[in-house]
N, C-alpha and C. Protein backbone atom coordinates (compact mmCIF):
# COMPACT_ATOMS: atom_id res chain seq x y z
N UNK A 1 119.41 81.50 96.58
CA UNK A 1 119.39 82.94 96.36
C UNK A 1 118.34 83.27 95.30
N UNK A 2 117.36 84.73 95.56
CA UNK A 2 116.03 84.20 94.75
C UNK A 2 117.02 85.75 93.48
N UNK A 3 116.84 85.61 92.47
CA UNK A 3 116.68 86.42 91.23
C UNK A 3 116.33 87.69 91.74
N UNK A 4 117.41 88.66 90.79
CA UNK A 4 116.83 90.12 91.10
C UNK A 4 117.68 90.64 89.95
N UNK A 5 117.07 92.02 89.63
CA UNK A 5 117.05 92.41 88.55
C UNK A 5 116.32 92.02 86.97
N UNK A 6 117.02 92.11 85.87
CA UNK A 6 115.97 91.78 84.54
C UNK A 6 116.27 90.16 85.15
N UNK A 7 117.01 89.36 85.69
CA UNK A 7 116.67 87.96 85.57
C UNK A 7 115.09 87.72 86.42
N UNK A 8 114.99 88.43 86.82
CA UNK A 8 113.66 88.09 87.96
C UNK A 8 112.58 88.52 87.42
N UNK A 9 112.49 88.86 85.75
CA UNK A 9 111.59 89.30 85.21
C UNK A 9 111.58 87.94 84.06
N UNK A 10 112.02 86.75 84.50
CA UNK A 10 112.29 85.65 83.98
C UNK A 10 111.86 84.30 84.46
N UNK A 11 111.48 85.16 86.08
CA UNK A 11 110.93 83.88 87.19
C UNK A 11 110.11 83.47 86.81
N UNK A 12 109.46 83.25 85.20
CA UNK A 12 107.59 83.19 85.14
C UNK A 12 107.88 81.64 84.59
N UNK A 13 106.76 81.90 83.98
CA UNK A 13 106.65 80.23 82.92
C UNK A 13 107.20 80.82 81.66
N UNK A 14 107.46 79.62 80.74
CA UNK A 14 108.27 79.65 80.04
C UNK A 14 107.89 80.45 78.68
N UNK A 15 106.42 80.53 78.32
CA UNK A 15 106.00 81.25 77.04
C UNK A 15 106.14 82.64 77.74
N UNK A 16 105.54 83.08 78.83
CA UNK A 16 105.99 84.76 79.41
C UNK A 16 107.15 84.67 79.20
N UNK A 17 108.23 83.71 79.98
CA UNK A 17 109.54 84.58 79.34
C UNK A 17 110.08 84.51 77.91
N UNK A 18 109.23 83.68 77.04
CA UNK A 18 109.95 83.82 75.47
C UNK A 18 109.65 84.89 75.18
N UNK A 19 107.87 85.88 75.85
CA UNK A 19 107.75 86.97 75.33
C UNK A 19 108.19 87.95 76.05
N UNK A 20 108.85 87.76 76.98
CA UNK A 20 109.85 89.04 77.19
C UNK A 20 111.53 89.01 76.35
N UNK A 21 112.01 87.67 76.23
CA UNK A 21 112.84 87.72 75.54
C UNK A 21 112.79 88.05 73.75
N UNK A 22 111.52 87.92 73.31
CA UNK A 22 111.37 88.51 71.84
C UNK A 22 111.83 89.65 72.12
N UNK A 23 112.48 90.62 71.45
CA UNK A 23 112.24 91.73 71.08
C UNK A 23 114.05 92.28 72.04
N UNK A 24 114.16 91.57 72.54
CA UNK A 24 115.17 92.32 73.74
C UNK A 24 116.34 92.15 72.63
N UNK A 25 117.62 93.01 72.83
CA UNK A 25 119.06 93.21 72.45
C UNK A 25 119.73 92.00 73.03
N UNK A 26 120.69 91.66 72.07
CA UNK A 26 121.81 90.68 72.55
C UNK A 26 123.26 90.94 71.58
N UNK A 27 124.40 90.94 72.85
CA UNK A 27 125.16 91.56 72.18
C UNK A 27 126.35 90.10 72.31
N UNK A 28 127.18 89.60 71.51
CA UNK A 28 127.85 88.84 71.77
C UNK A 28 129.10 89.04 71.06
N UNK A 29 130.37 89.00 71.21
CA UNK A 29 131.78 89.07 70.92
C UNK A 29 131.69 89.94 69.56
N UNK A 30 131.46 91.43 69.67
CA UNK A 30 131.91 92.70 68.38
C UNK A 30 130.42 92.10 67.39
N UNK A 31 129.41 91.65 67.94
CA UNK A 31 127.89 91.74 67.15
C UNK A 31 126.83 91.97 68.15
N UNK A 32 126.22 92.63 67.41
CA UNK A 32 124.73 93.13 68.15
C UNK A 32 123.64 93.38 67.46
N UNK A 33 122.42 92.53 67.91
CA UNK A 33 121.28 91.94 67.49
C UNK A 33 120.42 92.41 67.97
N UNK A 34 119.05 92.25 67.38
CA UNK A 34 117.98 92.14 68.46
C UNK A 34 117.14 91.08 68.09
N UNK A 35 116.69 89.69 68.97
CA UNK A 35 116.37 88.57 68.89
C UNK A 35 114.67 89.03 68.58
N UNK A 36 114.22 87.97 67.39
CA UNK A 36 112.94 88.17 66.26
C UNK A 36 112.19 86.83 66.94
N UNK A 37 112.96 85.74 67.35
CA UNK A 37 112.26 84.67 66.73
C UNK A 37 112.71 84.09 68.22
N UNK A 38 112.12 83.12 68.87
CA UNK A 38 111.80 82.50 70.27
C UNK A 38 111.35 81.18 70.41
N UNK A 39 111.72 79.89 70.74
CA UNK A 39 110.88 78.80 71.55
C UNK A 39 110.96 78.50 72.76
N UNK A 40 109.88 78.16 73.45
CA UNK A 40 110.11 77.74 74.97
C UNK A 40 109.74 76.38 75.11
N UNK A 41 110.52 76.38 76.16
CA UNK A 41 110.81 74.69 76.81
C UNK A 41 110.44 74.49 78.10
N UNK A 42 109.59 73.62 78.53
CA UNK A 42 109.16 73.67 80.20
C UNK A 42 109.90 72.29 80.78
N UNK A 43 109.60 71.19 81.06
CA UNK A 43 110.89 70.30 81.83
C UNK A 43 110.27 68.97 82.22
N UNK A 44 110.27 68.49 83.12
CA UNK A 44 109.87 67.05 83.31
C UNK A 44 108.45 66.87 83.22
N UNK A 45 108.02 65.84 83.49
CA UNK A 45 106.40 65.38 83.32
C UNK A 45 105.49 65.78 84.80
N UNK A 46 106.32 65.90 86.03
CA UNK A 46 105.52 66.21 87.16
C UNK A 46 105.68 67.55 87.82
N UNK A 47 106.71 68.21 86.89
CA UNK A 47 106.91 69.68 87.21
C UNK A 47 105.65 70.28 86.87
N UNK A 48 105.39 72.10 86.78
CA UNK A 48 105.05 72.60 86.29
C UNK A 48 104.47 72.90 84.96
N UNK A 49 105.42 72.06 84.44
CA UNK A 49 105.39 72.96 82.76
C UNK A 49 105.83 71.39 82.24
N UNK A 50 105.19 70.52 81.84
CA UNK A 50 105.71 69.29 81.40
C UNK A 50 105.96 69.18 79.98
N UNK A 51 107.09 69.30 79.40
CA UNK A 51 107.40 69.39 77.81
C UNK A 51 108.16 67.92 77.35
N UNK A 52 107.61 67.19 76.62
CA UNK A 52 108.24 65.55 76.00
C UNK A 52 109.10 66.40 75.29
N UNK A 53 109.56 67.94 74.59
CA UNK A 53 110.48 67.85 73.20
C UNK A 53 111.34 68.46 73.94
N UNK A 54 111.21 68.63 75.34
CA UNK A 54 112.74 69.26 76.34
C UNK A 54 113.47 68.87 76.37
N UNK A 55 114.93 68.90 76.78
CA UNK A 55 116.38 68.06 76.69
C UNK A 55 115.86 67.84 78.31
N UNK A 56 115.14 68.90 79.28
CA UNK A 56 114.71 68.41 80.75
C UNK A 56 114.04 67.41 80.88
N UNK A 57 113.09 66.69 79.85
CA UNK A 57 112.22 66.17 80.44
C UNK A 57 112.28 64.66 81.35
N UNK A 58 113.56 64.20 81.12
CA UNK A 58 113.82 62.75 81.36
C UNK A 58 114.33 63.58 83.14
N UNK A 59 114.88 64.46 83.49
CA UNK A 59 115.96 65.12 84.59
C UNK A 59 116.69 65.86 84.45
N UNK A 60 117.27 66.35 85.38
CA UNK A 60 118.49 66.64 85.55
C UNK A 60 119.90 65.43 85.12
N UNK A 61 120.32 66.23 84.42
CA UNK A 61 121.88 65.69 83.77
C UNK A 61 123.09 66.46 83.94
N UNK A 62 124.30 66.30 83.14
CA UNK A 62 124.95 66.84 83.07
C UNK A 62 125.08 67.99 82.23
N UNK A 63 124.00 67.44 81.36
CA UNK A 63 123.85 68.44 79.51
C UNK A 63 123.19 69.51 79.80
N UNK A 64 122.07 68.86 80.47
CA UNK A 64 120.71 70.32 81.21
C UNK A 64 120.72 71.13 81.92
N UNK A 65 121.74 70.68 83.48
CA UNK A 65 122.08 70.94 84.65
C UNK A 65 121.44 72.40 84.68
N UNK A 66 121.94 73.67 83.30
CA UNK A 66 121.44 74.96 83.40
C UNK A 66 119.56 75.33 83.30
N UNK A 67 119.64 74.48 82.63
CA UNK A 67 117.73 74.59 82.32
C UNK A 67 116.94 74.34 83.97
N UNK A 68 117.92 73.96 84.88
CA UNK A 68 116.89 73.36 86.27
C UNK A 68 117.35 75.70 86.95
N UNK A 69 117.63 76.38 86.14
CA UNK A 69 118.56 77.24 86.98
C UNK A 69 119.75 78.06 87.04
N UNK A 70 119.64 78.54 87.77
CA UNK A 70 118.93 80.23 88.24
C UNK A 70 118.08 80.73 86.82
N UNK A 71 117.24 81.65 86.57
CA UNK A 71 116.67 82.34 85.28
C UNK A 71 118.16 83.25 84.78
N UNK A 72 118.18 83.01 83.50
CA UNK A 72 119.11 84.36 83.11
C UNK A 72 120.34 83.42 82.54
N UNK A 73 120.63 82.59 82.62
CA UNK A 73 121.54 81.89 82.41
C UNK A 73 121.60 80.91 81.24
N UNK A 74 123.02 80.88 80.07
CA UNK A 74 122.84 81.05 79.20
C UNK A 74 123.22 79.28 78.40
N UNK A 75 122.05 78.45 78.66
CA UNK A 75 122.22 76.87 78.17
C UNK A 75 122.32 76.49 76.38
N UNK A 76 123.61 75.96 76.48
CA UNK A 76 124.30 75.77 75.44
C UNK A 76 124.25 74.42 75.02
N UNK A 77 124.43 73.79 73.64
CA UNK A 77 124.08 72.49 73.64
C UNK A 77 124.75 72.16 71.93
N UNK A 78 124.86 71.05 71.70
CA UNK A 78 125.58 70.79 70.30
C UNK A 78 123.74 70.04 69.40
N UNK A 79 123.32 70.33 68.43
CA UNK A 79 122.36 70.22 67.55
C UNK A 79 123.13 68.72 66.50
N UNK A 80 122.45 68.02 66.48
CA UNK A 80 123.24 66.91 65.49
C UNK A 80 124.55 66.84 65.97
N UNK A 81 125.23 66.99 67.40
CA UNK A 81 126.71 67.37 67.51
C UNK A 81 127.59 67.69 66.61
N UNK A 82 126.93 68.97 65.84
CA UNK A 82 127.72 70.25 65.05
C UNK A 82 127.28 71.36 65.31
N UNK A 83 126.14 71.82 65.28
CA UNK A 83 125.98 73.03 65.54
C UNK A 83 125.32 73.58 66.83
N UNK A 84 126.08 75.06 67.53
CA UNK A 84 125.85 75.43 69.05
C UNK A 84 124.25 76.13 68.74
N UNK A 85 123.85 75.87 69.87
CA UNK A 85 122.35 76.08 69.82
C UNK A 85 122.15 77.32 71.56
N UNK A 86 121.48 77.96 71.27
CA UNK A 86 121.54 78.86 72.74
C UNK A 86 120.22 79.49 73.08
N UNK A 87 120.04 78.56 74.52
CA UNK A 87 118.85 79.30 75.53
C UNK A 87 118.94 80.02 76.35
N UNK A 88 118.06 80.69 77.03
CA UNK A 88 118.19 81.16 78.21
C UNK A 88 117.22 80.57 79.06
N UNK A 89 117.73 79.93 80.37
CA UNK A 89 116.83 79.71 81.63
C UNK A 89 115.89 80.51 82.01
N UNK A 90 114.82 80.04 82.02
CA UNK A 90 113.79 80.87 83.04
C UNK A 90 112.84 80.12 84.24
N UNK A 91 112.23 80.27 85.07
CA UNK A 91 111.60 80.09 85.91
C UNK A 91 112.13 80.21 87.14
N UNK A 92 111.87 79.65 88.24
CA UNK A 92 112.48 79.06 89.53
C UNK A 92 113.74 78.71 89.35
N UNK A 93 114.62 78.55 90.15
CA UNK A 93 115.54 78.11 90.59
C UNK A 93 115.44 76.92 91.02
N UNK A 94 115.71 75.59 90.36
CA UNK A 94 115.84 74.33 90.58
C UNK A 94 114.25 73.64 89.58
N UNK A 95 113.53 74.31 89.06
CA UNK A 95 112.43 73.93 87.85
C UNK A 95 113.19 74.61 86.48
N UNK A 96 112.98 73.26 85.74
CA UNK A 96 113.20 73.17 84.36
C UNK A 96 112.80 73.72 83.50
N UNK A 97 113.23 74.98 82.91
CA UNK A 97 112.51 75.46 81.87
C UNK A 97 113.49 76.66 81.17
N UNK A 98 113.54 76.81 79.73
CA UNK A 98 114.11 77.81 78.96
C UNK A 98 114.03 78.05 78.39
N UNK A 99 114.30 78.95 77.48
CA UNK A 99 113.83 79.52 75.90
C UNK A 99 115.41 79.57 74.90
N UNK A 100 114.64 78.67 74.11
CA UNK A 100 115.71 78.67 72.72
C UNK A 100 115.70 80.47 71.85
N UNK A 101 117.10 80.55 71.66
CA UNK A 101 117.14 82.25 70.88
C UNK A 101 117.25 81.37 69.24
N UNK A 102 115.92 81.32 68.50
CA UNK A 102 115.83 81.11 66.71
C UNK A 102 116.45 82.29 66.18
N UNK A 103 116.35 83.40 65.99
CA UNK A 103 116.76 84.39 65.12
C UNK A 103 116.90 85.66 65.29
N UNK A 104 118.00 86.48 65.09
CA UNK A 104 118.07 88.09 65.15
C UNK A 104 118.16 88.57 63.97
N UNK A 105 118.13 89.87 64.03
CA UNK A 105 118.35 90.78 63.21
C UNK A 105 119.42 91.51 63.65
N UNK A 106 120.73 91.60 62.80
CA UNK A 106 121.75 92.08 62.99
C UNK A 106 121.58 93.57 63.32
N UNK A 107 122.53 94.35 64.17
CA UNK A 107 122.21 95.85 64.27
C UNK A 107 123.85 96.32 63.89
N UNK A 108 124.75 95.65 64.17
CA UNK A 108 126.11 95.86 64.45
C UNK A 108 127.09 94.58 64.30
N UNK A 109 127.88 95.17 63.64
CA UNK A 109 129.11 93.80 63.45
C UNK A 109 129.09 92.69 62.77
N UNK A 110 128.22 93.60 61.62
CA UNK A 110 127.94 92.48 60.14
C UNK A 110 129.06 91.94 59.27
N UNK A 111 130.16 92.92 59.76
CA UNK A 111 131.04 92.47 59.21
C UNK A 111 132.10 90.98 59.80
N UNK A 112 131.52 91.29 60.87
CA UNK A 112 132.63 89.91 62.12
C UNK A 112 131.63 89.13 61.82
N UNK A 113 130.25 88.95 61.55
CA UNK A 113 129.41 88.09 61.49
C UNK A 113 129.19 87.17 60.20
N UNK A 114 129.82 87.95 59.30
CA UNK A 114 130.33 87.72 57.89
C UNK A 114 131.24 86.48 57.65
N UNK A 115 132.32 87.16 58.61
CA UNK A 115 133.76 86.45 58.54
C UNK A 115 133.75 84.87 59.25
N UNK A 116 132.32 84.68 60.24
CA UNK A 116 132.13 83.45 60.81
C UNK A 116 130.94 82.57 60.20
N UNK A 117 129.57 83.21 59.43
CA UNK A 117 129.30 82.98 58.50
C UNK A 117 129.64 82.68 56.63
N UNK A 118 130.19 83.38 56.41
CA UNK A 118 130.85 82.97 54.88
C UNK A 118 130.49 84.14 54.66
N UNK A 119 130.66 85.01 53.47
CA UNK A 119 130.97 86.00 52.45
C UNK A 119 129.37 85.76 51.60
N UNK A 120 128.83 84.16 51.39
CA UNK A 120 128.04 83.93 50.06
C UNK A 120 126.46 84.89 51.06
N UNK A 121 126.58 84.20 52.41
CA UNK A 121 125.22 84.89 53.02
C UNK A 121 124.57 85.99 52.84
N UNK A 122 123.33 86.16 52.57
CA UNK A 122 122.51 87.04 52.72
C UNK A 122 122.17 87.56 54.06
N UNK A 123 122.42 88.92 53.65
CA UNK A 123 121.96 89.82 55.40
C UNK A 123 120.98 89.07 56.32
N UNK A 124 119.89 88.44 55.22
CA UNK A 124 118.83 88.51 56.73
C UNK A 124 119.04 87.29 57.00
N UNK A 125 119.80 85.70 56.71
CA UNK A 125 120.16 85.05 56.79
C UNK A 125 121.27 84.59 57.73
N UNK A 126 122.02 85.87 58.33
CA UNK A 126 123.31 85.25 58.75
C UNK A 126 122.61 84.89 60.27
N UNK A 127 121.78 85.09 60.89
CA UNK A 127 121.46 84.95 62.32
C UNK A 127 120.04 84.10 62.13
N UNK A 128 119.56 83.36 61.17
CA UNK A 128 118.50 83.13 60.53
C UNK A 128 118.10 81.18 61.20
N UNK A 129 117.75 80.94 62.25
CA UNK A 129 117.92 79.44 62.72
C UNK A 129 119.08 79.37 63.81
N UNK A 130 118.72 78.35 65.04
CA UNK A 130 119.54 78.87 65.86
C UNK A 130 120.99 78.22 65.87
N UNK A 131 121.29 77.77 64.77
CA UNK A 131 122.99 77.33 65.16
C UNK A 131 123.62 78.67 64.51
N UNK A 132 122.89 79.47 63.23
CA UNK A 132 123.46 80.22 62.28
C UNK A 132 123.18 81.25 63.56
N UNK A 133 122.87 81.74 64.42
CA UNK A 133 122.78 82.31 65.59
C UNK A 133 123.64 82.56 66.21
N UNK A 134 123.72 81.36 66.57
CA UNK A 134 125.24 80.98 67.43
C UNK A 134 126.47 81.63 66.91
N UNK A 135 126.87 80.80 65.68
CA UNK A 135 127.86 81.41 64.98
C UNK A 135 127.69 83.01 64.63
N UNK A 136 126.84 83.58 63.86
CA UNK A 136 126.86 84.71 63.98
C UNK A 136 127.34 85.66 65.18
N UNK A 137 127.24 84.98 66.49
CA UNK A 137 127.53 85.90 67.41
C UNK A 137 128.60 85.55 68.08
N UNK A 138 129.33 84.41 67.47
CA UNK A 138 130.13 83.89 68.19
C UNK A 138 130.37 83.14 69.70
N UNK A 139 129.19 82.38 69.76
CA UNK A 139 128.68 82.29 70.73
C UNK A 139 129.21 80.29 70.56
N UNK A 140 129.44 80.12 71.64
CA UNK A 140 130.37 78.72 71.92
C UNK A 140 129.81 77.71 72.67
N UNK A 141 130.49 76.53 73.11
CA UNK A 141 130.03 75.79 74.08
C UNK A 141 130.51 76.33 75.78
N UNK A 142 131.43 76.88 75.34
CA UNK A 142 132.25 77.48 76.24
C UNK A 142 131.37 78.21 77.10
N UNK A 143 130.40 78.76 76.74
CA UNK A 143 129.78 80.39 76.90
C UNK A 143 128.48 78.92 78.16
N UNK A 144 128.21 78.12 78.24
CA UNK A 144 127.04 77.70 78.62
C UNK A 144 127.33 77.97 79.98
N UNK A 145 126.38 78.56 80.65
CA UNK A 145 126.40 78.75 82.30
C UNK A 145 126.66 79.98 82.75
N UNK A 146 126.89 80.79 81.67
CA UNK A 146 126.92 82.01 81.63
C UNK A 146 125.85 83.02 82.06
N UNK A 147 125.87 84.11 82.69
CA UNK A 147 124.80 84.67 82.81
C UNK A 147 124.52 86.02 82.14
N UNK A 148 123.58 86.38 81.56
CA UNK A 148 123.51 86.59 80.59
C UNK A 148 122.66 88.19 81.00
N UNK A 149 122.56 88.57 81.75
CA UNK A 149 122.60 89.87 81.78
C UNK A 149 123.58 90.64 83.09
N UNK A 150 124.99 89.64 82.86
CA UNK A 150 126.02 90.26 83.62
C UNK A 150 126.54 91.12 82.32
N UNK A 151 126.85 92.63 82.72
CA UNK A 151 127.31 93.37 81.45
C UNK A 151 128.47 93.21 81.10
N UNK A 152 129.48 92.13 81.70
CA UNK A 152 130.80 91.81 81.74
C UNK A 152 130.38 90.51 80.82
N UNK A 153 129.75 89.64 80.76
CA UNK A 153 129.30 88.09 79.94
C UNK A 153 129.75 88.53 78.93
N UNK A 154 130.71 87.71 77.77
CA UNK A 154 130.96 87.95 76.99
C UNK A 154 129.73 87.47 75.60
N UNK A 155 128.83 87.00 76.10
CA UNK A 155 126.86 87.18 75.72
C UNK A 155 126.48 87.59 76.85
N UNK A 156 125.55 89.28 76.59
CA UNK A 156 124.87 89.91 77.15
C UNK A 156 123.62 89.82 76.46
N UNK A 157 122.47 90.04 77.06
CA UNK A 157 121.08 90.45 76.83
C UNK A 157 120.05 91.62 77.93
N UNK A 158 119.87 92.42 76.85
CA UNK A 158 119.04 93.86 77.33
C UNK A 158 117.50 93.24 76.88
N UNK A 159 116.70 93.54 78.47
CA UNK A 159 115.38 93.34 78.00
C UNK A 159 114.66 94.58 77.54
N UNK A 160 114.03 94.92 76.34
CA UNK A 160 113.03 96.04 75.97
C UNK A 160 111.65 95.58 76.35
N UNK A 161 111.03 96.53 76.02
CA UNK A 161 109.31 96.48 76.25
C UNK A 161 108.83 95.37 75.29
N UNK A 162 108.18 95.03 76.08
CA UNK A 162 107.66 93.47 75.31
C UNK A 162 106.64 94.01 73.60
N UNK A 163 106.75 93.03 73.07
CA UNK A 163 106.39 93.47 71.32
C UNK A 163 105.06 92.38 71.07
N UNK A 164 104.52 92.51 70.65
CA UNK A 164 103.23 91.66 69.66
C UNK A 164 103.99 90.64 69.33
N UNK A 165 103.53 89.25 69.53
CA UNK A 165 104.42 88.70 68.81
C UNK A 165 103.31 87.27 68.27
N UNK A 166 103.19 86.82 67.40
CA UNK A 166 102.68 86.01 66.52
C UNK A 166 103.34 84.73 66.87
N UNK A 167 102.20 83.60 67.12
CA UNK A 167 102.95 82.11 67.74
C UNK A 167 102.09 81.21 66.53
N UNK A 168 103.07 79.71 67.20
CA UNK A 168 102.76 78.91 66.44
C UNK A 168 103.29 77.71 66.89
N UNK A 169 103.14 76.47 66.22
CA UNK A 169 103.92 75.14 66.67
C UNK A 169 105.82 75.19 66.53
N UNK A 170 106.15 74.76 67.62
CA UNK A 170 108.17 74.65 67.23
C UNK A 170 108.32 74.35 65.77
N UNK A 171 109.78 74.15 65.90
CA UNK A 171 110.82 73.90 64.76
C UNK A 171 111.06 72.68 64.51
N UNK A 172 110.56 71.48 64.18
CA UNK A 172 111.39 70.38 63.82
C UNK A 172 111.45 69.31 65.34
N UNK A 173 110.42 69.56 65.97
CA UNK A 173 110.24 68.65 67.18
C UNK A 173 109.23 67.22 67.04
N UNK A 174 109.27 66.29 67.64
CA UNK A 174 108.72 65.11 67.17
C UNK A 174 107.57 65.08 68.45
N UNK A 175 107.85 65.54 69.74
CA UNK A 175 106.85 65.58 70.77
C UNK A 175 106.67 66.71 70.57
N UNK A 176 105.13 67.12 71.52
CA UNK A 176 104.71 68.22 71.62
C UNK A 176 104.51 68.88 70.66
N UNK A 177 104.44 68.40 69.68
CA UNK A 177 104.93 69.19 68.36
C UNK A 177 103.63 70.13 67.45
N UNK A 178 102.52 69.62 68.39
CA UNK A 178 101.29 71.23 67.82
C UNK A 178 101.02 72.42 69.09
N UNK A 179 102.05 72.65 70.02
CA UNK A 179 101.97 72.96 70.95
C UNK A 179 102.20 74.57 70.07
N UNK A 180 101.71 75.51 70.68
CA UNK A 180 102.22 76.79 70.22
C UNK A 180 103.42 77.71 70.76
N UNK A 181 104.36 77.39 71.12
CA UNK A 181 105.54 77.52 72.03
C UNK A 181 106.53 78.34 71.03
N UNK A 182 106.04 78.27 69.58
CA UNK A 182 107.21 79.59 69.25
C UNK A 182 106.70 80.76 68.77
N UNK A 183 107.53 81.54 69.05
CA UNK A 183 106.72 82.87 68.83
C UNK A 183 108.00 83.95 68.47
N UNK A 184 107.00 85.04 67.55
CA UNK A 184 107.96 85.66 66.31
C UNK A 184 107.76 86.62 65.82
N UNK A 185 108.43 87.96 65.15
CA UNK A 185 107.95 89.16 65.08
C UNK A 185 107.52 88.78 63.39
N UNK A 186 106.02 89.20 63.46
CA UNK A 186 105.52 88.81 62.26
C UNK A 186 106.28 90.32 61.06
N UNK A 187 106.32 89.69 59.90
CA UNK A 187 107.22 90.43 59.20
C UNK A 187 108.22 90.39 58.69
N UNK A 188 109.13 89.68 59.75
CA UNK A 188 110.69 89.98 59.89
C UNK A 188 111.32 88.92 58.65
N UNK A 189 112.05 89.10 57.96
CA UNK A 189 112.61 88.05 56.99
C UNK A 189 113.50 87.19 57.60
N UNK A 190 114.47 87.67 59.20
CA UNK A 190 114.93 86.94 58.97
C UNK A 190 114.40 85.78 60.06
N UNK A 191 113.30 85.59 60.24
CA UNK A 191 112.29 84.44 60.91
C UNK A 191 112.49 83.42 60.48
N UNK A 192 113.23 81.88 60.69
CA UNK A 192 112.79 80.82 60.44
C UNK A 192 111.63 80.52 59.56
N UNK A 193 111.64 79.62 58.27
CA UNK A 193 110.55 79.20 57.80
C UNK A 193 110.21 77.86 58.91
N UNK A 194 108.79 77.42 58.68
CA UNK A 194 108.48 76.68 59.77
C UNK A 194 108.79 74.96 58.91
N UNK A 195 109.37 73.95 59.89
CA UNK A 195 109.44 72.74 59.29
C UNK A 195 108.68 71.90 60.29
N UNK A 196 107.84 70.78 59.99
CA UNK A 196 107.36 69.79 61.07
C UNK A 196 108.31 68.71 61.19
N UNK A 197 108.72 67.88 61.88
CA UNK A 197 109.46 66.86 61.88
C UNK A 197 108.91 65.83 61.17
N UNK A 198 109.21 64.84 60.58
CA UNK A 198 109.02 63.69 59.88
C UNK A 198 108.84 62.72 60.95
N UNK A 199 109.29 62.83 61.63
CA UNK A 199 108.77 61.61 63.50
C UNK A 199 107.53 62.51 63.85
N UNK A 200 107.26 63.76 63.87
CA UNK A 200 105.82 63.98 64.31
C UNK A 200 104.76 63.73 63.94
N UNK A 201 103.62 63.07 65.33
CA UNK A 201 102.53 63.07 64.81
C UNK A 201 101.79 63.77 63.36
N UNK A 202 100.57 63.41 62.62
CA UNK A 202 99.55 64.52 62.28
C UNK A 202 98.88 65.91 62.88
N UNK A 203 99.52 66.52 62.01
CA UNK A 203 99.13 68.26 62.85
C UNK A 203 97.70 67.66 63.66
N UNK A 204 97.50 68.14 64.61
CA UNK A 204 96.70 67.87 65.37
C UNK A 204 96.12 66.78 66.20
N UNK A 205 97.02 65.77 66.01
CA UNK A 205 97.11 64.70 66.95
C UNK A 205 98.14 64.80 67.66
N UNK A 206 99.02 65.43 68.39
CA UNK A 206 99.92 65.81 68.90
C UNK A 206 99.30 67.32 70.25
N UNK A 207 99.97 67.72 71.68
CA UNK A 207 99.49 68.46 72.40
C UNK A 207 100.22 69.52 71.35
């Protein structure tokens, strides 16, 4: 079944859809955001979009299964197995590829976002990196496979008009790791500071 509606504005490659997903609303259990900060992920080595720092790139698994598919759909994953981390699928249906949500800016429900963050946090901090994301929105393992612009999903996402958005190398990846794949509303405080991995190449010996 091919995509229709905002998911089919997702069918592209994976940096088009991080930059349609910058800037768009996401509303998850009594909080509502609008996502600042973006990485994309493309999938095996003979696909399309060949990414070494993908959880796709080895196959299809049990962990990935969502990244091969439908666009719109909402891949969930444990970080150090503690903290929930959340993409959204894009491309084809049965090709590997998705975009990690790094950071919002709260609009609504700072206070529920509070109560799952701690009391000590700073505003622009509580959605600030994507596990503090997660939690901020209450967003689970539970939630993975979800689709994510059903207005019933208990994580929804509204796409807006696409925004300027300022790129650069990922977060803490050991492959791929001078690739320019994240991208971010220049300005925003609560943007990720940038870290290189300690397994990555020298800036610039790396794609």
């Amino acid at each position: 079944m091919s995509a229709s509606g905002p998911a089919a504005e997702l069918l592209v490659d994976p940096m088009s859809a991080a930059r349609r997903l910058l800037g768009a609303a996401i509303r998850g259990r009594g909080v509502r955001a609008v996502i600042v900060e973006v990485e994309a992920y493309g999938g095996v080595p003979d696909g399309p979009w060949p990414d070494a720092a993908a959880h796709s790139y080895r196959g299809r698994s049990a962990r990935n299964a969502v990244m091969f598919g439908p666009p719109g759909r909402l891949y969930t994953y444990r970080s150090h197995g503690i903290h929930v981390c959340a993409n959204v699928s894009c491309g084809p249906d049965g090709t590997a590829a998705a975009v990690l949500l790094r950071a919002c800016v709260l609009e609504d429900g700072m206070d529920v976002a509070r109560t799952r963050r701690g009391a000590s946090v700073r505003d622009v901090a509580l959605a600030r990196g994507p596990g503090n994301l997660c939690s901020a929105l209450g967003i689970t393992m539970d939630d993975n496979g979800i689709d994510v612009f059903d207005p019933h999903s208990p994580v929804a996402i509204e796409l807006r008009a696409p925004l300027t958005a300022t790129a650069g190398p990922r977060v803490g990846v050991s492959q791929a790791a001078d690739r320019p794949w994240r991208l971010w509303l220049a300005g925003r405080p609560e943007v990720s500071a940038y870290r290189r991995s300690p397994r990555a190449p020298a800036p610039g010996a790396s794609d």
